[in-house]
N, C-alpha and C. Protein backbone atom coordinates (compact mmCIF):
# COMPACT_ATOMS: atom_id res chain seq x y z
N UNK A 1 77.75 79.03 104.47
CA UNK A 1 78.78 79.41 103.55
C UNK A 1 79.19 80.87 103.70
N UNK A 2 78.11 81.72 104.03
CA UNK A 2 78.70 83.33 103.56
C UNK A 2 77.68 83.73 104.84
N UNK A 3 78.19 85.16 105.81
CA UNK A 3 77.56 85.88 106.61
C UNK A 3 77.20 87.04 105.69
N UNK A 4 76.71 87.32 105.57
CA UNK A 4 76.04 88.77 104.87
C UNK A 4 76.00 90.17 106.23
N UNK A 5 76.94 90.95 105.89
CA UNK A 5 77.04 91.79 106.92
C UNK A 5 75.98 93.01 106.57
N UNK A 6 75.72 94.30 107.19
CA UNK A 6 75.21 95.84 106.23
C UNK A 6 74.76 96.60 108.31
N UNK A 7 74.92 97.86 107.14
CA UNK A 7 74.16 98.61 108.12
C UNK A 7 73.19 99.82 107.39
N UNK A 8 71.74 99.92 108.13
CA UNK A 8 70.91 100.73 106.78
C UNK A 8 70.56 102.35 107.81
N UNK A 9 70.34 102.43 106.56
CA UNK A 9 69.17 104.04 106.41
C UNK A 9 68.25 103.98 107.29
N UNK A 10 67.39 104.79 108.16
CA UNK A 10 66.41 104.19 108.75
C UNK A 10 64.90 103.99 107.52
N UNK A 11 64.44 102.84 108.17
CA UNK A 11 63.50 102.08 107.59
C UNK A 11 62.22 103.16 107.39
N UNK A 12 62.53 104.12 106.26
CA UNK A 12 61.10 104.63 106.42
C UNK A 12 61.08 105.05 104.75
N UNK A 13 59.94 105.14 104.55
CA UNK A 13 59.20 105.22 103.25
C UNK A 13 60.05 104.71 102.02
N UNK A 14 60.94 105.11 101.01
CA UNK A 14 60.91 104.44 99.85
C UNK A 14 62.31 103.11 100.40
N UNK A 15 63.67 104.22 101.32
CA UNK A 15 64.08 103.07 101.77
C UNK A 15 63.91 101.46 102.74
N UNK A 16 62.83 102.18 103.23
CA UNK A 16 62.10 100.70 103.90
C UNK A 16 61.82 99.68 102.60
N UNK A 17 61.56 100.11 101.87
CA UNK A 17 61.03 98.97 100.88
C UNK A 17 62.37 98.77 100.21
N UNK A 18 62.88 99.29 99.95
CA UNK A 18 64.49 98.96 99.11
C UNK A 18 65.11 98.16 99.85
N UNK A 19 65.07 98.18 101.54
CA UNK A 19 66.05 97.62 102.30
C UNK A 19 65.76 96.38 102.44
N UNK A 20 64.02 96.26 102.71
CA UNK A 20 63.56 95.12 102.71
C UNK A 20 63.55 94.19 101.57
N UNK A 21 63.80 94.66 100.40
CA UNK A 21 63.65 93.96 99.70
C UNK A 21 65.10 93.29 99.63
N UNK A 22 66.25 93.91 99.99
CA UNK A 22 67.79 93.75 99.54
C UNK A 22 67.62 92.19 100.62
N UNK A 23 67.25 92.79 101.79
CA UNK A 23 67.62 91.68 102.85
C UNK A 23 66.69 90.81 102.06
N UNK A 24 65.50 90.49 101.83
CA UNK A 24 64.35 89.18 101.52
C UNK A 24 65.54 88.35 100.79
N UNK A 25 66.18 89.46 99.47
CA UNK A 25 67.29 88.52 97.98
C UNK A 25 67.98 87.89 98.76
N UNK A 26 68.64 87.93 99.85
CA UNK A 26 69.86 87.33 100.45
C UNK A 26 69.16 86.49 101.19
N UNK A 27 68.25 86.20 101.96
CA UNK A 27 67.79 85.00 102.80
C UNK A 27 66.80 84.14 101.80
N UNK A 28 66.72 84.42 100.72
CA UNK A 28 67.13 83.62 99.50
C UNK A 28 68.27 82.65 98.46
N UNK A 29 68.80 83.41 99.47
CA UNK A 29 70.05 82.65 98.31
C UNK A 29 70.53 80.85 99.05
N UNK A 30 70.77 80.11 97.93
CA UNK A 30 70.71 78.78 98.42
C UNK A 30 72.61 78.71 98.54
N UNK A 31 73.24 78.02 98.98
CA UNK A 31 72.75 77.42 100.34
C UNK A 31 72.27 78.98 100.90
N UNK A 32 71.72 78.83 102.45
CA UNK A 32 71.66 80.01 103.19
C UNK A 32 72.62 80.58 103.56
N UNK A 33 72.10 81.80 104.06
CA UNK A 33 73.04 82.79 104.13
C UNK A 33 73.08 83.10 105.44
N UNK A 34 73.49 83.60 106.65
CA UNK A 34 73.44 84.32 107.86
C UNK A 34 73.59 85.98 107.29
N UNK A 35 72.68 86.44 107.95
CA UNK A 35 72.45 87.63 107.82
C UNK A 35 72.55 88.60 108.95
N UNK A 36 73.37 89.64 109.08
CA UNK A 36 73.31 90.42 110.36
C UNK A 36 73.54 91.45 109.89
N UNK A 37 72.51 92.70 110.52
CA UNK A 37 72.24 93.93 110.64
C UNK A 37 72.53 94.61 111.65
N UNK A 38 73.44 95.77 111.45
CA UNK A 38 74.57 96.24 112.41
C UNK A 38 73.39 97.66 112.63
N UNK A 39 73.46 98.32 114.00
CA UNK A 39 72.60 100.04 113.88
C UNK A 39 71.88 99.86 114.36
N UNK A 40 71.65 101.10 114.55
CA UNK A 40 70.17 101.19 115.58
C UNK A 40 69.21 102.63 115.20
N UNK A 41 69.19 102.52 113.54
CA UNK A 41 68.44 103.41 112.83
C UNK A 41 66.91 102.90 112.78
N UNK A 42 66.28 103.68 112.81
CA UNK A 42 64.79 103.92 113.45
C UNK A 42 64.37 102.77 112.46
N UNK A 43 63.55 101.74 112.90
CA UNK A 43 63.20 100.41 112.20
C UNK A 43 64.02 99.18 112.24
N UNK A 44 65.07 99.53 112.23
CA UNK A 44 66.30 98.47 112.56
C UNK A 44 65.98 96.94 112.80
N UNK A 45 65.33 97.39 114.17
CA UNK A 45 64.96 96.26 114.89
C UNK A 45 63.89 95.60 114.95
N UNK A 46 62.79 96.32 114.06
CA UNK A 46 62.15 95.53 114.18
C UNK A 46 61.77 94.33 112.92
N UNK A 47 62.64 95.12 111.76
CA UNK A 47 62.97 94.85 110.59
C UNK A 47 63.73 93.36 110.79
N UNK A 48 64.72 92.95 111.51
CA UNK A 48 65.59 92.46 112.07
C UNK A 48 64.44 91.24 112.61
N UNK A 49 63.95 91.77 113.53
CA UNK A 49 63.10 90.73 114.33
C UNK A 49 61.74 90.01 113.28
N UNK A 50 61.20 90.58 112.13
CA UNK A 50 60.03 89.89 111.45
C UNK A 50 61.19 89.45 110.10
N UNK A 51 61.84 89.57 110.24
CA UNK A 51 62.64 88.80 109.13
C UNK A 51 63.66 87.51 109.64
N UNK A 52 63.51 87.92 110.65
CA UNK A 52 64.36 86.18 111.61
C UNK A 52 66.32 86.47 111.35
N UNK A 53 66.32 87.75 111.34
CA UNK A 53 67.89 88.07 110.98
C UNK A 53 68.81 88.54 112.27
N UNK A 54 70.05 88.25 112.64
CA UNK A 54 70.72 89.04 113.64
C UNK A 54 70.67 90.76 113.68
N UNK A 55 70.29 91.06 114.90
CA UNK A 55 70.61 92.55 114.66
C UNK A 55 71.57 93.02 116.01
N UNK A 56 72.52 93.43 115.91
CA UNK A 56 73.28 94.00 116.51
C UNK A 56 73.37 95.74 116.62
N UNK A 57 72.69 96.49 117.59
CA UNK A 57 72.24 97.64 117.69
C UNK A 57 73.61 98.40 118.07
N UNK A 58 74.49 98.03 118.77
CA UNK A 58 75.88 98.83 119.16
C UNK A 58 76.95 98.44 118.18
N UNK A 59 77.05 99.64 117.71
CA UNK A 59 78.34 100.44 116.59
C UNK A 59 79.09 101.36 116.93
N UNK A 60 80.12 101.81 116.41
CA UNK A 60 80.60 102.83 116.85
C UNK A 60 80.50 103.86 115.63
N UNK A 61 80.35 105.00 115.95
CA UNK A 61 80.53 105.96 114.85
C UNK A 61 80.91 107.30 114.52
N UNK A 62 81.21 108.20 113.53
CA UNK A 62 82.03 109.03 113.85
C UNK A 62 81.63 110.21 113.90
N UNK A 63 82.33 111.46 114.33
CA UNK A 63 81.91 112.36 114.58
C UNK A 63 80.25 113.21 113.66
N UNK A 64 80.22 112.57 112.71
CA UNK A 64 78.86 113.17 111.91
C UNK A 64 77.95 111.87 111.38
N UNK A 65 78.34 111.39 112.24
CA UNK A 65 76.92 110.40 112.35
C UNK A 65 77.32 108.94 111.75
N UNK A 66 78.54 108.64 110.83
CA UNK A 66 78.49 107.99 109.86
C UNK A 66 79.53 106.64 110.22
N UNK A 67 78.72 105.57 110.29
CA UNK A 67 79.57 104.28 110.59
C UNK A 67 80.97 103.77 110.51
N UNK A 68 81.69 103.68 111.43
CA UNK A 68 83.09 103.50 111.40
C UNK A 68 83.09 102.14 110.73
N UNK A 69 83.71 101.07 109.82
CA UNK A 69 83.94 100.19 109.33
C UNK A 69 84.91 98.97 109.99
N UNK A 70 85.72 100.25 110.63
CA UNK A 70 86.68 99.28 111.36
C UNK A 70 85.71 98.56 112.93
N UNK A 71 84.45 99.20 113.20
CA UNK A 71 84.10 98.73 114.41
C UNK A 71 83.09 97.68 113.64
N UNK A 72 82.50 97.86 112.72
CA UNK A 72 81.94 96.88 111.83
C UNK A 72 82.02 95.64 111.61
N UNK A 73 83.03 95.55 110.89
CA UNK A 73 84.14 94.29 110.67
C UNK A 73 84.28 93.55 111.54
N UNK A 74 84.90 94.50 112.48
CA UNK A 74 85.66 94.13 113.70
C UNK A 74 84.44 93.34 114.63
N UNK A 75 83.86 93.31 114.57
CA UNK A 75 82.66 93.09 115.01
C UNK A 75 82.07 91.58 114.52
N UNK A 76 81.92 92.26 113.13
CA UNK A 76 81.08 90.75 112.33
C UNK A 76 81.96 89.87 112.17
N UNK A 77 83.41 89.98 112.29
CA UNK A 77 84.14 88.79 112.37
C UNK A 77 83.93 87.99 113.71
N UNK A 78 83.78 88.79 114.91
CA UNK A 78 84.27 87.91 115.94
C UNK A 78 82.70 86.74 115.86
N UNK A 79 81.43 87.48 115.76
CA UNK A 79 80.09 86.60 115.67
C UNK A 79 79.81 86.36 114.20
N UNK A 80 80.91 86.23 113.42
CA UNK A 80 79.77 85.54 112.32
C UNK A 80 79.76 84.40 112.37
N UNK A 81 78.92 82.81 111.69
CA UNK A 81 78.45 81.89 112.05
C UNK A 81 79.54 81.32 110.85
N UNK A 82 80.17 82.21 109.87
CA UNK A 82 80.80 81.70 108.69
C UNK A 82 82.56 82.43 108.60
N UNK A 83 83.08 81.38 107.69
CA UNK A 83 84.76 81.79 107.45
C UNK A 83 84.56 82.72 106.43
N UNK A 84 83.41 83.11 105.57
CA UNK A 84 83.47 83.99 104.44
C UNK A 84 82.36 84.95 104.72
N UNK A 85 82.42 86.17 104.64
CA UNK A 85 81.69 87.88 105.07
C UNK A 85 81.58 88.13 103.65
N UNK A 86 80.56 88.92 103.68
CA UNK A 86 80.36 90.02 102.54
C UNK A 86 79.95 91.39 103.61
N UNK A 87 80.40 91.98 103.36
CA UNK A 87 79.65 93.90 103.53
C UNK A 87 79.39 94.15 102.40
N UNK A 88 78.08 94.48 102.43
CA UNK A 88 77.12 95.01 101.12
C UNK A 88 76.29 95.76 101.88
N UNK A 89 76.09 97.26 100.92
CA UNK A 89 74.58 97.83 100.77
C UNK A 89 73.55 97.89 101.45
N UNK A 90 73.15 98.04 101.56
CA UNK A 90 71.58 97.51 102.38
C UNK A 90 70.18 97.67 101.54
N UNK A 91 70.40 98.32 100.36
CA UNK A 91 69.90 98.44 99.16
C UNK A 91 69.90 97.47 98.10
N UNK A 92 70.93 96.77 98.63
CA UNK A 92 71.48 96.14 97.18
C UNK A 92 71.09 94.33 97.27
N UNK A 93 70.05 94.39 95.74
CA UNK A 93 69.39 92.75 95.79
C UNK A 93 70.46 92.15 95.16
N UNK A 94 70.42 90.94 95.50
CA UNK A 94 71.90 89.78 95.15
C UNK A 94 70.55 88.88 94.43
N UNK A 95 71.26 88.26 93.34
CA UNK A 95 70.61 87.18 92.71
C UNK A 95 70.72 85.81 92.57
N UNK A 96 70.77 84.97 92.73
CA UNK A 96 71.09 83.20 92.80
C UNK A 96 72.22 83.20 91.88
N UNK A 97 73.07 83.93 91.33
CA UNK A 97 74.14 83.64 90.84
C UNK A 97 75.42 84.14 91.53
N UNK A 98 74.93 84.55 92.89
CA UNK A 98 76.22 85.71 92.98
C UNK A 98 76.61 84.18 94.56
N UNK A 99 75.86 83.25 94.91
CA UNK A 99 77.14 81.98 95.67
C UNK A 99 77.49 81.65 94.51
N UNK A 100 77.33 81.02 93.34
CA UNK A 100 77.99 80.26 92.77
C UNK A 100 79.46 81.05 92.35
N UNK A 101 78.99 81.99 92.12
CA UNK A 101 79.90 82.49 91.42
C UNK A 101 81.48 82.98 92.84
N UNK A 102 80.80 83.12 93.53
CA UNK A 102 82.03 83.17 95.09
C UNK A 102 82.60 81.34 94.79
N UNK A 103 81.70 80.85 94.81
CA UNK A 103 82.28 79.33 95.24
C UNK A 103 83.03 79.03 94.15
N UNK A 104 83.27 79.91 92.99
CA UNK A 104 84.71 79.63 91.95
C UNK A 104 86.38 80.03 92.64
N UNK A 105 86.37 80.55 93.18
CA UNK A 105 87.23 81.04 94.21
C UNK A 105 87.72 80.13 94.88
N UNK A 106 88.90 79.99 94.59
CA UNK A 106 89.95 78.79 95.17
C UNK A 106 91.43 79.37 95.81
N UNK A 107 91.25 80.79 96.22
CA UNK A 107 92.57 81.10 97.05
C UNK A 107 92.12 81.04 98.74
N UNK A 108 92.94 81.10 99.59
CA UNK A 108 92.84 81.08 100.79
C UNK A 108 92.55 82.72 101.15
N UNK A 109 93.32 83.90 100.59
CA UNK A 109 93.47 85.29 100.69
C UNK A 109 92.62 85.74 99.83
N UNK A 110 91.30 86.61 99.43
CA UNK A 110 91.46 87.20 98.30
C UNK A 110 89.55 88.33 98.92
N UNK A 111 89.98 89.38 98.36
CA UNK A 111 88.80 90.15 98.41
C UNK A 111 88.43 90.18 96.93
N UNK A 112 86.91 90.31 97.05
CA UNK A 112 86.08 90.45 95.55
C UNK A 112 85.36 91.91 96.05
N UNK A 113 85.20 92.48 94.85
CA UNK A 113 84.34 93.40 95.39
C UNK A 113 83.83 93.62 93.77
N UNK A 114 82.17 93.98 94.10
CA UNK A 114 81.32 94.42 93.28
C UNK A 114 80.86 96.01 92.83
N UNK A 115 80.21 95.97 91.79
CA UNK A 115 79.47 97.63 91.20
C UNK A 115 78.04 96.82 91.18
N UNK A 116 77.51 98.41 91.37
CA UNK A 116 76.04 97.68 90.88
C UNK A 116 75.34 98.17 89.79
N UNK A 117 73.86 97.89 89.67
CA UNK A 117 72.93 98.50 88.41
C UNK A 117 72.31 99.09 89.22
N UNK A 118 72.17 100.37 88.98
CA UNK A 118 71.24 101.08 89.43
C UNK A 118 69.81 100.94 88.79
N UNK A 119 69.10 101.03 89.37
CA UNK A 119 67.46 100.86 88.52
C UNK A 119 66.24 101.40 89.57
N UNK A 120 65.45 102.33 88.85
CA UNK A 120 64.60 102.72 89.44
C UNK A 120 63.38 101.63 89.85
N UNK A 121 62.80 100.96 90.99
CA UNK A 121 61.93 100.41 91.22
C UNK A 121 60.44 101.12 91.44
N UNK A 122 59.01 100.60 91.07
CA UNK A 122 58.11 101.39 91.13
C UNK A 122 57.11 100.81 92.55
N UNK A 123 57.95 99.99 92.59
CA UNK A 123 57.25 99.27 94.82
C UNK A 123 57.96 98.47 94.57
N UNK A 124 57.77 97.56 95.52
CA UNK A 124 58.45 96.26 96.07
C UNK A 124 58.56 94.68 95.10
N UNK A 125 59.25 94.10 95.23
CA UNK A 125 59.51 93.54 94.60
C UNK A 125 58.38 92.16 95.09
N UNK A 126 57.75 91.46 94.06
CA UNK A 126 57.21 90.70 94.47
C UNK A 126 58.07 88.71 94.57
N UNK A 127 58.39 88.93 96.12
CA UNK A 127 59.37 87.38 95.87
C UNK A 127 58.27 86.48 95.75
N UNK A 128 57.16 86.44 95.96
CA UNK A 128 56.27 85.16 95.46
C UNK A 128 55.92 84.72 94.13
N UNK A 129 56.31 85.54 93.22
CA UNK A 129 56.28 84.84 91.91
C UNK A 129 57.56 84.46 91.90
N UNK A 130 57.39 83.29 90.96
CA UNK A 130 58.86 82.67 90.88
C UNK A 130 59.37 83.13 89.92
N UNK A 131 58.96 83.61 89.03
CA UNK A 131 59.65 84.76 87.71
C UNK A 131 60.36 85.92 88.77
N UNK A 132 60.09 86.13 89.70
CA UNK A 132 60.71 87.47 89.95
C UNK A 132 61.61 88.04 89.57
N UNK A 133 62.80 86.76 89.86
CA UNK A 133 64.82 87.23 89.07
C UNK A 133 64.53 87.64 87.73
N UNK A 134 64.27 86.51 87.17
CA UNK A 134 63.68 86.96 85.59
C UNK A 134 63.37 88.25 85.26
N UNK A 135 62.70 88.35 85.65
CA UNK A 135 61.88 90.12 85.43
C UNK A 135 62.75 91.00 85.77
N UNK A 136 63.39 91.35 87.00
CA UNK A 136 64.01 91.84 87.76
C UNK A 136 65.00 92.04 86.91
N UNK A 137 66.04 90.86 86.05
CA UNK A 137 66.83 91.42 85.65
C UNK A 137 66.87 91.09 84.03
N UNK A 138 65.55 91.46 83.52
CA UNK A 138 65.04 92.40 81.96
C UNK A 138 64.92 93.56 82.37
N UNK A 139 64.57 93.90 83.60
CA UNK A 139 64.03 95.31 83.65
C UNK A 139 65.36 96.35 83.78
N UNK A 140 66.47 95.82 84.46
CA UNK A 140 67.23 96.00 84.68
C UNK A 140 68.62 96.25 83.22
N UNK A 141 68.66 95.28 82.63
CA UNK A 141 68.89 95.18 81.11
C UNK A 141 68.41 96.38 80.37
N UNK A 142 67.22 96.43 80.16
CA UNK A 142 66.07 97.20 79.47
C UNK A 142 66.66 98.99 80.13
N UNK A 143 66.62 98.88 81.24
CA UNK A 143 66.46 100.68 82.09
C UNK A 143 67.51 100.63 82.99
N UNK A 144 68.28 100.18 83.29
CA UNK A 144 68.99 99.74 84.64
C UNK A 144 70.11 100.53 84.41
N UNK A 145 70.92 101.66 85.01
CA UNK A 145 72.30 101.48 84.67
C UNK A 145 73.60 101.61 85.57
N UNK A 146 74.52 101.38 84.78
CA UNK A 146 75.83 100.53 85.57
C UNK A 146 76.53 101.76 86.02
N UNK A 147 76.42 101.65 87.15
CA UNK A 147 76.71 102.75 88.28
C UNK A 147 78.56 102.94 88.28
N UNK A 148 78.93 104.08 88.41
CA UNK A 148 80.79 104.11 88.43
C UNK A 148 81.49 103.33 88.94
N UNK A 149 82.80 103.15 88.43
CA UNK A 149 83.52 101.86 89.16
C UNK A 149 84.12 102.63 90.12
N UNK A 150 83.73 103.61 90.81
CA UNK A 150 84.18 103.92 92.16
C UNK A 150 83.13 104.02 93.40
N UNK A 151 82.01 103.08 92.72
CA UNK A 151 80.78 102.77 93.32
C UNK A 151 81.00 101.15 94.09
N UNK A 152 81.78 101.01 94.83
CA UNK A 152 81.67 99.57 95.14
C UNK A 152 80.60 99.24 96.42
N UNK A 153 79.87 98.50 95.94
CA UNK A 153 78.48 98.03 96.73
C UNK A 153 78.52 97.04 97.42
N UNK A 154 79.57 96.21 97.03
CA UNK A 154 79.56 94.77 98.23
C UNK A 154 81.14 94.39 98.28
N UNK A 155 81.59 94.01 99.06
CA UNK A 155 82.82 92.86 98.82
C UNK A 155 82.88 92.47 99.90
N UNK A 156 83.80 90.65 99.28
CA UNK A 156 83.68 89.60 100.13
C UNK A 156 84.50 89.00 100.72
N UNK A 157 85.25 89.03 101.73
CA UNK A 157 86.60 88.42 102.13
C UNK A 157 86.79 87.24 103.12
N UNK A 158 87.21 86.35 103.39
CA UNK A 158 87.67 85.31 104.49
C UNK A 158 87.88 86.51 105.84
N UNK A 159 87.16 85.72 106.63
CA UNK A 159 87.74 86.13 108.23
C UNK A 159 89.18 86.32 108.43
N UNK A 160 89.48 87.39 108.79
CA UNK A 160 90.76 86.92 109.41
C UNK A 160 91.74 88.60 108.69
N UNK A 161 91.13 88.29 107.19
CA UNK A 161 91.68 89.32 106.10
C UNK A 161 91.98 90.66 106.60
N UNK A 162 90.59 90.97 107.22
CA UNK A 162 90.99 92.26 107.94
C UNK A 162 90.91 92.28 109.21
N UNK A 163 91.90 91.86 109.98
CA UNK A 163 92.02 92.50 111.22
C UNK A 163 92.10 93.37 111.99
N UNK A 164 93.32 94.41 110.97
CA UNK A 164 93.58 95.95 111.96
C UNK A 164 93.26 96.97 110.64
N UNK A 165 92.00 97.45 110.87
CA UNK A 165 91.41 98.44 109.91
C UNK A 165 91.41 99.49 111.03
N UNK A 166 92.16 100.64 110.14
CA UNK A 166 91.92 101.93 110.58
C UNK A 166 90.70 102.48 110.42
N UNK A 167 90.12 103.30 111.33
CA UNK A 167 88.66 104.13 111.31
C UNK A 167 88.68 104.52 110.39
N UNK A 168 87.79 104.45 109.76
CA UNK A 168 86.96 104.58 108.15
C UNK A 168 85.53 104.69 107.85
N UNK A 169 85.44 105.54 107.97
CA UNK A 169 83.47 105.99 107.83
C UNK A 169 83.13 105.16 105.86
N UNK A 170 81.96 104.87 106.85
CA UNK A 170 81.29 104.23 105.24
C UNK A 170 80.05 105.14 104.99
């Protein structure tokens, strides 16, 4: 149904665990998801390889280091396995409500795009309890907060939508 696109931080100390945890939420989500990880920031790959996810190490990027979008895209459209992309975060956990809620969506054209909750985590999230969501989002409720609406963290469009994106650092 949905490719899950991102490109991260390199994998080391508090963001290793944030990242890992963002990717675990999404190869969770029912139906499945295809997942591909764009970069070749220190951990990348191997992150990529014990999680059973695509990683695509060649990007293009711009003069100060920072990922062009248009080579991104441009990119995850031609190999994704799906007619519908998200670019999100690499931080950012998705919860079992966020297919259903795409699969209300009945235009042929249309981008969604999300904000998130910010919330301080104190380690990793444990996906083997099955309470996890639960918890996850009391705690979130409880301490969590709703980050600016010029904070957009994910959005989701049909293939095709963007074709000719001008260079745009993310």
């Amino acid at each position: 149904m949905l490719t899950i696109v991102t490109t991260a931080k390199p994998f080391l100390g508090n963001n290793a665990i944030l990242q890992r945890d963002a990717i675990k939420s999404w190869l969770l989500l029912r139906p499945a998801c295809e997942v591909i990880l764009f970069g070749n920031e220190e951990g990348t790959a191997d992150i990529a390889a014990k999680l059973g996810i695509k990683h695509v190490p060649v990007i293009e990027y711009n003069e100060y280091g920072s990922t062009l979008l248009d080579s991104l895209l441009g990119n995850a459209q031609k190999i994704a396995g799906h007619e519908l992309l998200c670019y999100i975060h690499s931080d950012i956990i998705l919860m079992s409500d966020f297919l259903p809620a795409l699969q209300r969506i009945k235009k042929n054209r249309f981008l969604v795009v999300g904000q998130r909750t910010d919330l301080d985590l104190n380690g990793p999230v444990n996906f083997d309890d099955a309470q996890w969501e639960s918890k996850l989002c009391a705690n979130a409720a409880m301490h969590g907060k709703l980050h600016s609406q010029g904070g957009i963290s994910y959005f989701v469009f049909p293939r095709g939508l963007y074709d000719d994106i001008p260079p745009f650092a993310i």
